[in-house]
Protein backbone atom coordinates (compact mmCIF):
# COMPACT_ATOMS: atom_id res chain seq x y z
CA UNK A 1 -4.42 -9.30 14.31
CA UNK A 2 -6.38 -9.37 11.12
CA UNK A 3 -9.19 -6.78 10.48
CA UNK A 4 -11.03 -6.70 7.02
CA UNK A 5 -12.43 -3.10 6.07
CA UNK A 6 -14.58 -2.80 3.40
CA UNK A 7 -14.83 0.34 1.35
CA UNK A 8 -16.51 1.12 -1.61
CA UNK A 9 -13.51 1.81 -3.33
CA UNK A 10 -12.16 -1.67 -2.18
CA UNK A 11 -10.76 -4.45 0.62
CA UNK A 12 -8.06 -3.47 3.39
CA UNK A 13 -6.49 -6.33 5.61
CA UNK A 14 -4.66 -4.98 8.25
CA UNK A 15 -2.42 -7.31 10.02
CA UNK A 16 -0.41 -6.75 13.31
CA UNK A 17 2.65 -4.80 10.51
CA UNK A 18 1.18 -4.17 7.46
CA UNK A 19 -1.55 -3.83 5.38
CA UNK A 20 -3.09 -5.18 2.44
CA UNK A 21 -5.30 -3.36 -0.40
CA UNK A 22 -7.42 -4.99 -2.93
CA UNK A 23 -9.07 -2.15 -5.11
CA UNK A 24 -11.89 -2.63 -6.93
CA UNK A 25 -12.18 -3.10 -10.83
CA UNK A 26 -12.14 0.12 -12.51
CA UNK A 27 -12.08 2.62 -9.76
CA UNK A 28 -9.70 5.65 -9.82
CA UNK A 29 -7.43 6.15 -6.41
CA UNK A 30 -7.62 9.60 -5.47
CA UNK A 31 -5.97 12.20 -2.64
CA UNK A 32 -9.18 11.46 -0.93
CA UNK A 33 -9.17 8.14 -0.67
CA UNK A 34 -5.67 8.66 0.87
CA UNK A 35 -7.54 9.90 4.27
CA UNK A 36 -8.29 6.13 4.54
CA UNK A 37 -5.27 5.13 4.89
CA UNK A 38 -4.04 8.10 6.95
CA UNK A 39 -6.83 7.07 9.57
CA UNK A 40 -5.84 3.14 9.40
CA UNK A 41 -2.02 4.32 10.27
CA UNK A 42 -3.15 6.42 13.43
CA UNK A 43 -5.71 3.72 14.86
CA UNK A 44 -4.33 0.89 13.78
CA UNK A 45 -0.29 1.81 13.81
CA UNK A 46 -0.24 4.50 16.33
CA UNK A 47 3.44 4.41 17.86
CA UNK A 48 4.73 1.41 15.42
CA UNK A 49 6.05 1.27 12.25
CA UNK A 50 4.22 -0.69 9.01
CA UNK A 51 4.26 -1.18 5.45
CA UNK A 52 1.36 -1.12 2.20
CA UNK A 53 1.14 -3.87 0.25
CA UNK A 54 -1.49 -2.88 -2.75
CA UNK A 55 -2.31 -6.06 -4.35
CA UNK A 56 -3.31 -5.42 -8.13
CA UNK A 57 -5.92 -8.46 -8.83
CA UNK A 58 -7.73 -6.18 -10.39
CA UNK A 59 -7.66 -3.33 -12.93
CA UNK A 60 -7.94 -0.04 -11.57
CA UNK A 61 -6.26 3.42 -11.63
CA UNK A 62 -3.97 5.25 -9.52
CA UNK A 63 -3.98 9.42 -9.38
CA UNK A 64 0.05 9.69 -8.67
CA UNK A 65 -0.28 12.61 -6.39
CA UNK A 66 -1.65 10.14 -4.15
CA UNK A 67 1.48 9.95 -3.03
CA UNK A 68 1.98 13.21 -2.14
CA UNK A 69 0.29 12.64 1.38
CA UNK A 70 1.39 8.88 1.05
CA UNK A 71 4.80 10.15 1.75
CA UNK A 72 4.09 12.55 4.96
CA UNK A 73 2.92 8.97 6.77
CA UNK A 74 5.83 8.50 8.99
CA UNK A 75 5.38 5.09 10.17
CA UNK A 76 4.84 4.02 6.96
CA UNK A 77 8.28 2.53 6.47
CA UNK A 78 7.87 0.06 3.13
CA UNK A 79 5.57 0.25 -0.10
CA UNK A 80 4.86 -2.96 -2.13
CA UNK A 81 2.70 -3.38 -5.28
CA UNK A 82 1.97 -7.16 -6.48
CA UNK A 83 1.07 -7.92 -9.65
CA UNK A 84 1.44 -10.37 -12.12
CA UNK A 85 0.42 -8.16 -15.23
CA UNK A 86 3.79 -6.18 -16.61
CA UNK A 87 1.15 -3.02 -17.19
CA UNK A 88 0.16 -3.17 -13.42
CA UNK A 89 4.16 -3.39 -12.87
CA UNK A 90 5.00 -0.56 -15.62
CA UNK A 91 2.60 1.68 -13.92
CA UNK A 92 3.71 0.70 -10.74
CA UNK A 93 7.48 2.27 -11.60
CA UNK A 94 5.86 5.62 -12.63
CA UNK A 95 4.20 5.52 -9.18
CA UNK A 96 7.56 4.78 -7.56
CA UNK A 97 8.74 8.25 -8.91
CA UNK A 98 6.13 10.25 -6.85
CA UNK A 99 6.26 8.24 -2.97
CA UNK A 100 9.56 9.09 -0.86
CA UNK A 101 9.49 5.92 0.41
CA UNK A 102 11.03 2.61 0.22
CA UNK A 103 8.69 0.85 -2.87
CA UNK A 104 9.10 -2.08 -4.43
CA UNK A 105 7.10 -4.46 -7.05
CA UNK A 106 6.50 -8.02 -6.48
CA UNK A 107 4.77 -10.86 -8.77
CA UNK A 108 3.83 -13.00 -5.65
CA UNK A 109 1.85 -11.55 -2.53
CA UNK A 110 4.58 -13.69 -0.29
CA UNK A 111 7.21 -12.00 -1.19
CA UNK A 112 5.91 -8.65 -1.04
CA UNK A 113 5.37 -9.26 2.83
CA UNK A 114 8.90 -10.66 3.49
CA UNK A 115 10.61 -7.83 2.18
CA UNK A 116 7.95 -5.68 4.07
CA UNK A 117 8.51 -7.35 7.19
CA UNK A 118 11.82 -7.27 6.84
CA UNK A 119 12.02 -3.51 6.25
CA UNK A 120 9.91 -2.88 9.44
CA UNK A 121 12.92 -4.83 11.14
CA UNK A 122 15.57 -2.84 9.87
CA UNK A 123 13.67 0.53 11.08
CA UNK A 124 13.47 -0.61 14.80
């Protein structure tokens, strides 16, 4: 399965265990846009677990009590950020501090989804 939402904030891919997001340039991630992906976990991921993969192409900002709610998911088993940009990947560890989840940074989107997948596996 591969669905492509758009939003005006930016892409989602979800795939049969995870999901990708592709925010737009310049846009600020909010709690609200966190109903999104509260609503893509129950119909998408019902009864299974998954993982986020946000891949930073572009430059945007993230409000870190995002991941406030982020964190109450509970099939949300793995976080991933990609990025090739050490900013995007020194922001990403000041993230890390507010989800209560497993989160990791990547430089390559491959990689990002092995470890994801991989995580699923060792939750079932």
């Amino acid at each position: 399965m591969k669905t492509q939402l758009q939003f005006e904030f930016g892409t989602l891919e979800v795939h049969d265990s995870y999901v990708i997001a592709i925010m737009k340039e310049g846009v600020t991630i909010s709690p609200g846009h966190n109903k999104v992906l509260v609503k893509i976990a129950e119909d998408y991921f019902p009864h299974k677990k998954f993982g986020y993969i946000s891949h930073r192409i572009n430059s945007y900002s993230v409000d870190p009590t995002v991941y406030t709610n982020t964190s109450k998911i509970e099939n949300l088993v793995a976080f991933a950020v990609v990025s090739e940009n050490p900013l995007n990947l020194s922001n990403a560890h000041i993230e890390k501090l507010f989800l209560k989840k497993p989160f990791r940074n990547f430089k390559k989107l491959r990689k990002a989804i092995d470890w994801v997948m991989e995580s699923i596996e060792e939750e079932s």
